[in-house]
C-alpha atoms as a PDB file:
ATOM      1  CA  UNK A   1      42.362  90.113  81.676  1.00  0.00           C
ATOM      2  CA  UNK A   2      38.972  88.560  81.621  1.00  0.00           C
ATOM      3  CA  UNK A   3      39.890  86.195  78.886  1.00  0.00           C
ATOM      4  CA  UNK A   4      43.112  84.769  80.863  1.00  0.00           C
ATOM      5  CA  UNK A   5      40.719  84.764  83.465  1.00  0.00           C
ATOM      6  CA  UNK A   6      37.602  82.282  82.012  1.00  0.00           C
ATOM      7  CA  UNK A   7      41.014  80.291  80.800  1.00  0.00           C
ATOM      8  CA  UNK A   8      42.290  79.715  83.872  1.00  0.00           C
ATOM      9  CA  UNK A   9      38.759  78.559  85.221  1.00  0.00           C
ATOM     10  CA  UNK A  10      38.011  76.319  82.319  1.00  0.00           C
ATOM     11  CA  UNK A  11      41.689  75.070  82.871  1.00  0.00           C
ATOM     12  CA  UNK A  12      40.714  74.520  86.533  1.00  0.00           C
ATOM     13  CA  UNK A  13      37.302  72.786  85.807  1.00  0.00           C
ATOM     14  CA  UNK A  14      39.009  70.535  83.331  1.00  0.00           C
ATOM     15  CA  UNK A  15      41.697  69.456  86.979  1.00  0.00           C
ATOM     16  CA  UNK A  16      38.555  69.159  88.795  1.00  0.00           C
ATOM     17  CA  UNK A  17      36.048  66.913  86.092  1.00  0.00           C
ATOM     18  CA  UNK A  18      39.538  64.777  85.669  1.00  0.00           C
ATOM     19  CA  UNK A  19      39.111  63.958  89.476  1.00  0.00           C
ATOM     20  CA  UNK A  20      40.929  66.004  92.735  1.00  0.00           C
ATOM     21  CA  UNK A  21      44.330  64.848  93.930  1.00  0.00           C
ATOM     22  CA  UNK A  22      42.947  63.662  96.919  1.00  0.00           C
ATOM     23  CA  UNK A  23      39.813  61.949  98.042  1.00  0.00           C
ATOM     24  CA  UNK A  24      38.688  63.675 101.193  1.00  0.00           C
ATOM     25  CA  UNK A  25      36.058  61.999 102.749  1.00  0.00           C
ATOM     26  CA  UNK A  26      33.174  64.209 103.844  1.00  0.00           C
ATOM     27  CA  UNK A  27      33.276  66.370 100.489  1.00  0.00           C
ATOM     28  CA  UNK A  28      30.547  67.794  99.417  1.00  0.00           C
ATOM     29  CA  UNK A  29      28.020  65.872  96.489  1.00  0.00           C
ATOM     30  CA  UNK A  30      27.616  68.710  94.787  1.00  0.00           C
ATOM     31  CA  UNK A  31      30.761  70.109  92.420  1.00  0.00           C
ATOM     32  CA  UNK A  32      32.557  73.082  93.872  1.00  0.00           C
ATOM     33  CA  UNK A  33      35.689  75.080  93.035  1.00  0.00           C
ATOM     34  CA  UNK A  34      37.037  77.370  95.324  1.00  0.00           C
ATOM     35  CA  UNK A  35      38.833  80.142  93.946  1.00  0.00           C
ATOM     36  CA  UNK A  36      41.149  82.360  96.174  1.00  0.00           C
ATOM     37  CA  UNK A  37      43.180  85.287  95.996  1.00  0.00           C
ATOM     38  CA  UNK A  38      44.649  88.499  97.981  1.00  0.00           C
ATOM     39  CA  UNK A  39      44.441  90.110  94.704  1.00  0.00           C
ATOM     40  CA  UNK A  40      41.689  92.735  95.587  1.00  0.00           C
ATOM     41  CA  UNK A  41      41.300  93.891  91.885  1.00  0.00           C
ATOM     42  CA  UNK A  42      40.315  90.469  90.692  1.00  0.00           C
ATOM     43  CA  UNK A  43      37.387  89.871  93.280  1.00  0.00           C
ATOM     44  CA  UNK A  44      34.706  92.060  91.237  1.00  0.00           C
ATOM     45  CA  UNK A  45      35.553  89.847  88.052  1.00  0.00           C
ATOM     46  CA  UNK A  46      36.045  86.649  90.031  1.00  0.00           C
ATOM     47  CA  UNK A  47      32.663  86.744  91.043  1.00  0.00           C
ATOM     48  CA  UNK A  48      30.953  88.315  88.139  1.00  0.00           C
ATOM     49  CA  UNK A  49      31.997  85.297  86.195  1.00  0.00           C
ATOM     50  CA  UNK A  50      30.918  82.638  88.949  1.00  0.00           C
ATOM     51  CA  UNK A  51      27.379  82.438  87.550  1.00  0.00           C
ATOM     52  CA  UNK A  52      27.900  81.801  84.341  1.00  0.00           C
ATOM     53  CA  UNK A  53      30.820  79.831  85.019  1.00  0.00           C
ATOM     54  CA  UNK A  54      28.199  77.231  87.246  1.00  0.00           C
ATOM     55  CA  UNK A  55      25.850  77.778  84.861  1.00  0.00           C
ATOM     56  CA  UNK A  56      27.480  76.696  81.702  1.00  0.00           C
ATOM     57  CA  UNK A  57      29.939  73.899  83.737  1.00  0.00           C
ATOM     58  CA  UNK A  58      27.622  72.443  86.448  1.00  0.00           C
ATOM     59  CA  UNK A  59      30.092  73.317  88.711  1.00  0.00           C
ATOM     60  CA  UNK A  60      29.681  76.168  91.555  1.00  0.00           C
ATOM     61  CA  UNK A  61      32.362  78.550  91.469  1.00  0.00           C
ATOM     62  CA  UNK A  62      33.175  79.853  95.249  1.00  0.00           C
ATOM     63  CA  UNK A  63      35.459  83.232  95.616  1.00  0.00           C
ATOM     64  CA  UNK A  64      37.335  83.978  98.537  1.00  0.00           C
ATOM     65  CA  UNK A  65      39.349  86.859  99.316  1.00  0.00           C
ATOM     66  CA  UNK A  66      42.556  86.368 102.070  1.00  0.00           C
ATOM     67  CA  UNK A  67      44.463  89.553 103.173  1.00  0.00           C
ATOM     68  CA  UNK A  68      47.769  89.570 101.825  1.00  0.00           C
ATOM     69  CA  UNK A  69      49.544  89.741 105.031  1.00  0.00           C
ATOM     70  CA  UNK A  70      47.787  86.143 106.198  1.00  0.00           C
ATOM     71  CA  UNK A  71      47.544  84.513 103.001  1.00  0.00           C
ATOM     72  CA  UNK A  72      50.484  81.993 103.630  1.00  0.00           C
ATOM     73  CA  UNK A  73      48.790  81.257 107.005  1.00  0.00           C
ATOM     74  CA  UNK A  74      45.323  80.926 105.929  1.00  0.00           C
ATOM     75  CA  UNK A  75      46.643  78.239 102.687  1.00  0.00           C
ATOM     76  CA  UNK A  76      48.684  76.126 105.546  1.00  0.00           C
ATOM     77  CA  UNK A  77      45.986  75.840 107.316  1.00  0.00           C
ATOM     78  CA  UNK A  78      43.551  75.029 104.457  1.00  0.00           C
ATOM     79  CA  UNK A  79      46.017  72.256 103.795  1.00  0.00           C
ATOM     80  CA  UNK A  80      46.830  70.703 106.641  1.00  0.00           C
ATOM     81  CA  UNK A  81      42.431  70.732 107.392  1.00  0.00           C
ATOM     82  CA  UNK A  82      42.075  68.794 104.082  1.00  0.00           C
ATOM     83  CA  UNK A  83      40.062  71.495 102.778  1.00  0.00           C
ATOM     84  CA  UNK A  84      42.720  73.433 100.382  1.00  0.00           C
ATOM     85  CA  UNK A  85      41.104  75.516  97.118  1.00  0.00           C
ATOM     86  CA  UNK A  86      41.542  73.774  93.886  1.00  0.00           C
ATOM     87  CA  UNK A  87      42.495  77.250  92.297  1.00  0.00           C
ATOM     88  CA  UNK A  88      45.162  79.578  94.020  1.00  0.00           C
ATOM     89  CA  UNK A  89      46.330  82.677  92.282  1.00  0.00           C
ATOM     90  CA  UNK A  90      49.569  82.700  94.258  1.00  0.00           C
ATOM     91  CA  UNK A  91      51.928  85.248  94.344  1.00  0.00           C
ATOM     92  CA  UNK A  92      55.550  82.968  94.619  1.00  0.00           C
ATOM     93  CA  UNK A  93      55.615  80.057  92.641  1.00  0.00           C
ATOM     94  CA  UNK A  94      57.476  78.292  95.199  1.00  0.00           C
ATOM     95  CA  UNK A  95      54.497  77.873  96.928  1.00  0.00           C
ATOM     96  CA  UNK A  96      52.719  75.939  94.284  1.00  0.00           C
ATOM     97  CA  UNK A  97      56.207  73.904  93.943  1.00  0.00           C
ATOM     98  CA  UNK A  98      56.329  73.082  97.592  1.00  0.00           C
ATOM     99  CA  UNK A  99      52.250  71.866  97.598  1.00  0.00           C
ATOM    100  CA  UNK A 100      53.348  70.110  94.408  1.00  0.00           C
ATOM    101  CA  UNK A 101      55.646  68.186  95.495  1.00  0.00           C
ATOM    102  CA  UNK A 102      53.867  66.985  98.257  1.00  0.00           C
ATOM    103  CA  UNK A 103      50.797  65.618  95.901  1.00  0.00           C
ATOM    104  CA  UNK A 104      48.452  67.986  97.368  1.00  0.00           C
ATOM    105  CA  UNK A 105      47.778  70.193  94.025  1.00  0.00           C
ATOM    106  CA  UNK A 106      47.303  69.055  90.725  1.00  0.00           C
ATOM    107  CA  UNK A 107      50.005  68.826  87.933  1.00  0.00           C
ATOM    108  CA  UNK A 108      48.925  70.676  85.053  1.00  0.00           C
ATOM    109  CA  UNK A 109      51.189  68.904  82.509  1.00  0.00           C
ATOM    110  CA  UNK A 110      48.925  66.667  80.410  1.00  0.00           C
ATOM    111  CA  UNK A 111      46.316  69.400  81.148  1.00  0.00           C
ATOM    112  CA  UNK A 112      48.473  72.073  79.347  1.00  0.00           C
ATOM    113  CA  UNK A 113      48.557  70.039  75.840  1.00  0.00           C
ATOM    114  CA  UNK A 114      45.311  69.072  75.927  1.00  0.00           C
ATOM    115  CA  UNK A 115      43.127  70.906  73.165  1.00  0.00           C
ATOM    116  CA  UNK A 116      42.065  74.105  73.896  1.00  0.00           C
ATOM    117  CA  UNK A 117      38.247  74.219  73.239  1.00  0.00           C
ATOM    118  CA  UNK A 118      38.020  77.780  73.146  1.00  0.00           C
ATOM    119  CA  UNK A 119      41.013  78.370  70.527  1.00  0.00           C
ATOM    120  CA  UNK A 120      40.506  79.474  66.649  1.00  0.00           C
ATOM    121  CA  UNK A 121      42.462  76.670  65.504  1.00  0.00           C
ATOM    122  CA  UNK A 122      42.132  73.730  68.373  1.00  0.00           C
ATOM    123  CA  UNK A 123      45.591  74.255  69.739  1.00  0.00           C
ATOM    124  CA  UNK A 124      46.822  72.655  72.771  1.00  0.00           C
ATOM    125  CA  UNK A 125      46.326  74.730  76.491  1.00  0.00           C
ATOM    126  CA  UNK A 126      50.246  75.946  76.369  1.00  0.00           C
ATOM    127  CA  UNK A 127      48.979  78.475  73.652  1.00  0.00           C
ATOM    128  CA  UNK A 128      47.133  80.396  75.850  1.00  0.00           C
ATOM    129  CA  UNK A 129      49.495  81.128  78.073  1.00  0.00           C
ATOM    130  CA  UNK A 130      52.676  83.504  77.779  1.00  0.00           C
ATOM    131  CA  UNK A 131      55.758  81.101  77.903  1.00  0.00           C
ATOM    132  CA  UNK A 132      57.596  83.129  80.929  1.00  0.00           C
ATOM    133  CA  UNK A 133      54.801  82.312  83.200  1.00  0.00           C
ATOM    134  CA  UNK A 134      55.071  78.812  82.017  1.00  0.00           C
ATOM    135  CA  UNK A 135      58.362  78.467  82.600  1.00  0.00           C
ATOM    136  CA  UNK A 136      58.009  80.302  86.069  1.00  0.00           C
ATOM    137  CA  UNK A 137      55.612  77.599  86.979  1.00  0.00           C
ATOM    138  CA  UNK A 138      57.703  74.593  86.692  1.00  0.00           C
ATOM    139  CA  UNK A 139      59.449  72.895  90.128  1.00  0.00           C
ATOM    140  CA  UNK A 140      62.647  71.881  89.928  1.00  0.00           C
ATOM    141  CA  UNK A 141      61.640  68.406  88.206  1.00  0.00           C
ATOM    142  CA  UNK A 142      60.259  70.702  85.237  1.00  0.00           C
ATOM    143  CA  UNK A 143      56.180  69.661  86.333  1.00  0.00           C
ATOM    144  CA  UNK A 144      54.053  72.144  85.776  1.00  0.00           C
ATOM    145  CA  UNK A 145      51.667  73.039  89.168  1.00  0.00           C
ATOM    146  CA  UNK A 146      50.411  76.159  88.392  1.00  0.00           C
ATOM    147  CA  UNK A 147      49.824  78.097  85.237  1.00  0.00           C
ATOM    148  CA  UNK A 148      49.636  82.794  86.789  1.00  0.00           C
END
């Protein structure tokens, strides 16, 4: 768990050093990744990793926990304030698909075969990652949005 875990935030600092989707003016100088989830059982190791995961990127890790009865709610309204997370550990990929497909997230398909720093052998991203949730993760145009 912990390893698909630093994964998925070294994945997600690699989106955010390549440069956001969108430039939002009034962002903050500093570099800041805002991780949420309604996943109680992931908030202990979400934020025991954030130090070392600022210390060894640069990059402040922020966790956030949403009910998951308002979730949906709370990530429209993120959106539509300009102020959406860079990381969402969604439930229903067709969430990701929908924000997707209207540019606001970031498409993870160069990302994915990009050498994987942390492997044995150098292998690409996609090696990490079971191929189901892969798959699962592609819209309808096959572009990958979000990697579970």
């Amino acid at each position: 768990m912990r390893s698909r875990l630093a994964i998925s935030l070294c994945l997600a600092a690699c989106c955010a050093a390549a440069g956001a989707p969108l430039e939002l003016p009034g962002a903050p100088d500093e570099p800041r990744i805002v991780v949420c989830t309604f996943f109680s059982e992931m908030l202990s190791g979400l934020r025991a990793v954030a130090g070392d995961f600022e210390a060894e990127t640069g990059i402040a890790l922020e966790v956030q926990a949403v009910p998951y009865l308002g979730y949906q709610m709370w990530l429209h309204a993120r959106f539509l304030a300009k102020n959406a997370p860079e990381v969402l550990v969604l439930e229903n990929p067709g969430l990701a698909w929908r924000y997707g497909q209207a540019g606001l997230m970031t498409c993870f398909d160069d990302l994915v075969e990009a050498p994987n720093p942390f492997a044995p052998q150098d292998g690409p991203w996609r090696e990490a990652f079971r191929k189901p949730h892969l798959l699962q993760s592609l819209d309808t145009n096959g572009r990958l949005y979000l990697i579970p």
